[in-house]
Every structure is written in C-alpha cells, then in structure tokens.
C-alpha atoms as a PDB file:
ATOM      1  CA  UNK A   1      23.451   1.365  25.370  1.00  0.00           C
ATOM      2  CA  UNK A   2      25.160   1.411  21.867  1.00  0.00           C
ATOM      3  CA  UNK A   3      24.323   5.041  21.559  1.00  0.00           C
ATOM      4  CA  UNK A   4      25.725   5.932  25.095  1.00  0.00           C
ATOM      5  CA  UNK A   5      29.070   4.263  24.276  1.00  0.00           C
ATOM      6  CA  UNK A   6      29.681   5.710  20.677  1.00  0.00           C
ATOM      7  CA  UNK A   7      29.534   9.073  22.627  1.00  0.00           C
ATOM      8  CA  UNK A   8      31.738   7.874  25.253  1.00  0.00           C
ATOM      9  CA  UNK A   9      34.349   5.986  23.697  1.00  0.00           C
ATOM     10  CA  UNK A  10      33.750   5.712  20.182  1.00  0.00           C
ATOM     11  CA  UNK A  11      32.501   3.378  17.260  1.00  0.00           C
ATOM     12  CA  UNK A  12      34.939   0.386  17.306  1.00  0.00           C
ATOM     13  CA  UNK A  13      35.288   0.087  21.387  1.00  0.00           C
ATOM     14  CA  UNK A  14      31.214   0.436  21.915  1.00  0.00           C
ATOM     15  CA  UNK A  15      30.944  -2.393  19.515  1.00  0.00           C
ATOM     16  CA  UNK A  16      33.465  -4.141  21.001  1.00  0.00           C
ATOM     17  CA  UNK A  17      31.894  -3.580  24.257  1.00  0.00           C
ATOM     18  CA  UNK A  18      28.415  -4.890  23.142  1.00  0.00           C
ATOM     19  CA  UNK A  19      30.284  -7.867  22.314  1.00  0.00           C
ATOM     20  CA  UNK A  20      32.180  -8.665  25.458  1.00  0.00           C
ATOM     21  CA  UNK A  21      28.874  -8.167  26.907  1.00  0.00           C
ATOM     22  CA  UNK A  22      26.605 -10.297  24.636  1.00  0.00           C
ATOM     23  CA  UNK A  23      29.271 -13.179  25.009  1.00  0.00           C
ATOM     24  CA  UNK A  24      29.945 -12.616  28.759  1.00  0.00           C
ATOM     25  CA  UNK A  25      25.774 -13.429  29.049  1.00  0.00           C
ATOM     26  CA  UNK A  26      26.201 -16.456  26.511  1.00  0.00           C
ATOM     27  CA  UNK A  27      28.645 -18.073  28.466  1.00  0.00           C
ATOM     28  CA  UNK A  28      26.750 -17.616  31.780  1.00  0.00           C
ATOM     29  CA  UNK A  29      23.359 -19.503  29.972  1.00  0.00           C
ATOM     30  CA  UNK A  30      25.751 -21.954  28.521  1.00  0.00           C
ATOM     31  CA  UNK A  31      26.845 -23.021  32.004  1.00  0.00           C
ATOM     32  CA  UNK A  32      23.356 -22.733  33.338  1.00  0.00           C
ATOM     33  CA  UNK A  33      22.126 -25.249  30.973  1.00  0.00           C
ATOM     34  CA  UNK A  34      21.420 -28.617  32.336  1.00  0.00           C
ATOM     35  CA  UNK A  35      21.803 -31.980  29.801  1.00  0.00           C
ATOM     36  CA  UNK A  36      18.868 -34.172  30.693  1.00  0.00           C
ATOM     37  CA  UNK A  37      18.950 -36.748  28.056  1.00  0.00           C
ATOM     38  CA  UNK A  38      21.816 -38.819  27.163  1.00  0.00           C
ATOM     39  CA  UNK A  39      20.639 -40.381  24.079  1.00  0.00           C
ATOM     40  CA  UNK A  40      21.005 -37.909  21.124  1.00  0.00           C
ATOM     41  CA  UNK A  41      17.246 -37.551  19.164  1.00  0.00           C
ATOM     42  CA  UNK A  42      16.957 -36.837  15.755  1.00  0.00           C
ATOM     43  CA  UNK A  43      16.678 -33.231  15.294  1.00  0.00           C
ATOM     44  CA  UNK A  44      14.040 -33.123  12.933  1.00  0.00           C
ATOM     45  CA  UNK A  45      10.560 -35.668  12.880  1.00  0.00           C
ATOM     46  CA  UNK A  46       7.267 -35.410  11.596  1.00  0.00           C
ATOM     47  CA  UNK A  47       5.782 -35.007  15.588  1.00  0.00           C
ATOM     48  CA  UNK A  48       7.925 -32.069  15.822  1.00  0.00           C
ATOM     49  CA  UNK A  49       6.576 -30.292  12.275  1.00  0.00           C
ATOM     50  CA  UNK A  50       3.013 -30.888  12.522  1.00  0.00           C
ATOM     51  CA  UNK A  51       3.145 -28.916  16.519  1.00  0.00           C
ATOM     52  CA  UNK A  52       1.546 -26.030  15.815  1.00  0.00           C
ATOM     53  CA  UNK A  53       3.386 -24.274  18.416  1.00  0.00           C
ATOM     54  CA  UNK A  54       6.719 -24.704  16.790  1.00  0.00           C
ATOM     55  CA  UNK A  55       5.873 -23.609  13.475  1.00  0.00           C
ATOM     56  CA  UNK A  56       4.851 -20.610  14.270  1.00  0.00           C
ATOM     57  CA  UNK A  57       7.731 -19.944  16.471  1.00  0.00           C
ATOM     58  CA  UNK A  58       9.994 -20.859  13.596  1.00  0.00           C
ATOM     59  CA  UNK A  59       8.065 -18.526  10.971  1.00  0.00           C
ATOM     60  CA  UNK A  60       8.015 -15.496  13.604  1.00  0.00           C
ATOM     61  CA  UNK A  61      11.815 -16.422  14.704  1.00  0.00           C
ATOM     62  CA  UNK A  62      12.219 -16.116  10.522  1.00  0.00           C
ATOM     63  CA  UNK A  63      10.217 -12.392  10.448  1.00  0.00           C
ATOM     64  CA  UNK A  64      12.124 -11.351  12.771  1.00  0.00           C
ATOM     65  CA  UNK A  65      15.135 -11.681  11.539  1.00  0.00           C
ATOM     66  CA  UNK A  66      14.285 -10.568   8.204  1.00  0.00           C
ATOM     67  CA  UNK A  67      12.950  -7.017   9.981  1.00  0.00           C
ATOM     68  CA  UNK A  68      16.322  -7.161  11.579  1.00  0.00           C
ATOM     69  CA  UNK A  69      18.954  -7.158   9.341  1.00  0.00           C
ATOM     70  CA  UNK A  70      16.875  -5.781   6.386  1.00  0.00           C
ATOM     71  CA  UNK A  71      17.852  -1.915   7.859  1.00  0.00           C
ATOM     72  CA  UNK A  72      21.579  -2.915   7.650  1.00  0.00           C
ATOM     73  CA  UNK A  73      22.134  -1.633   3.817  1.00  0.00           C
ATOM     74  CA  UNK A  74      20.891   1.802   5.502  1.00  0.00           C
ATOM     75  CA  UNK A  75      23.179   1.530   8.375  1.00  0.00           C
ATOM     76  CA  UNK A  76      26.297   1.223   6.520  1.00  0.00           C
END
C-alpha cells in the first residue's frame, strides 16, 4: 500500500494516509470493545507470569518488535 501511494501522491501524504487509516481502524476496535468487569485487577500477579501461554506471547511480541524497527537506521 505504502509503495502504491509514494508513487501516487508522494512521501509525506502516503504516510499521512497510512495514518488516517491505521487510526480510522483503532477507533473502530476501540468502540467494538466491550468492558466486562467493573472492578479494576492488578495488572501484574504471579498467576499471570507463571502461564506459559503469556510468556511466550510477551517474548515473541518483544522479537518482533526488535526485527521491526531494527531496519529503521537503513531506512532513513
């Protein structure tokens, strides 16, 4: 998409673009989300760190952010 619109209208307005897009879709998920709970829960206990399932979401969500933004030095 980013490549079509640099051809099409340029550097700044294709970012731009992706960004009126990205937020457009963050604003429809934010009003799709449904509160369940009214008592707040406290955001990190020892249940939660000892799931196996979560810590490896958390390291791959981590290696895949490093992979991301380690190319930007090149970009630029």
């Amino acid at each position: 998409m980013l490549h079509h619109l640099f051809k099409r209208v340029g550097f700044g307005w294709g970012i731009r673009i992706a960004g009126f897009v990205s937020g457009a879709g963050c604003v429809v998920a934010t009003l799709a989300t449904n509160v369940r709970s009214q008592k707040p829960s406290p955001c990190l206990t020892v249940k939660v760190v000892t799931d196996i399932r979560f810590v490896l979401l958390s390291a791959g969500s981590c290696l895949v952010a490093l992979g991301m933004h380690r190319p930007i030095p090149f970009f630029y």
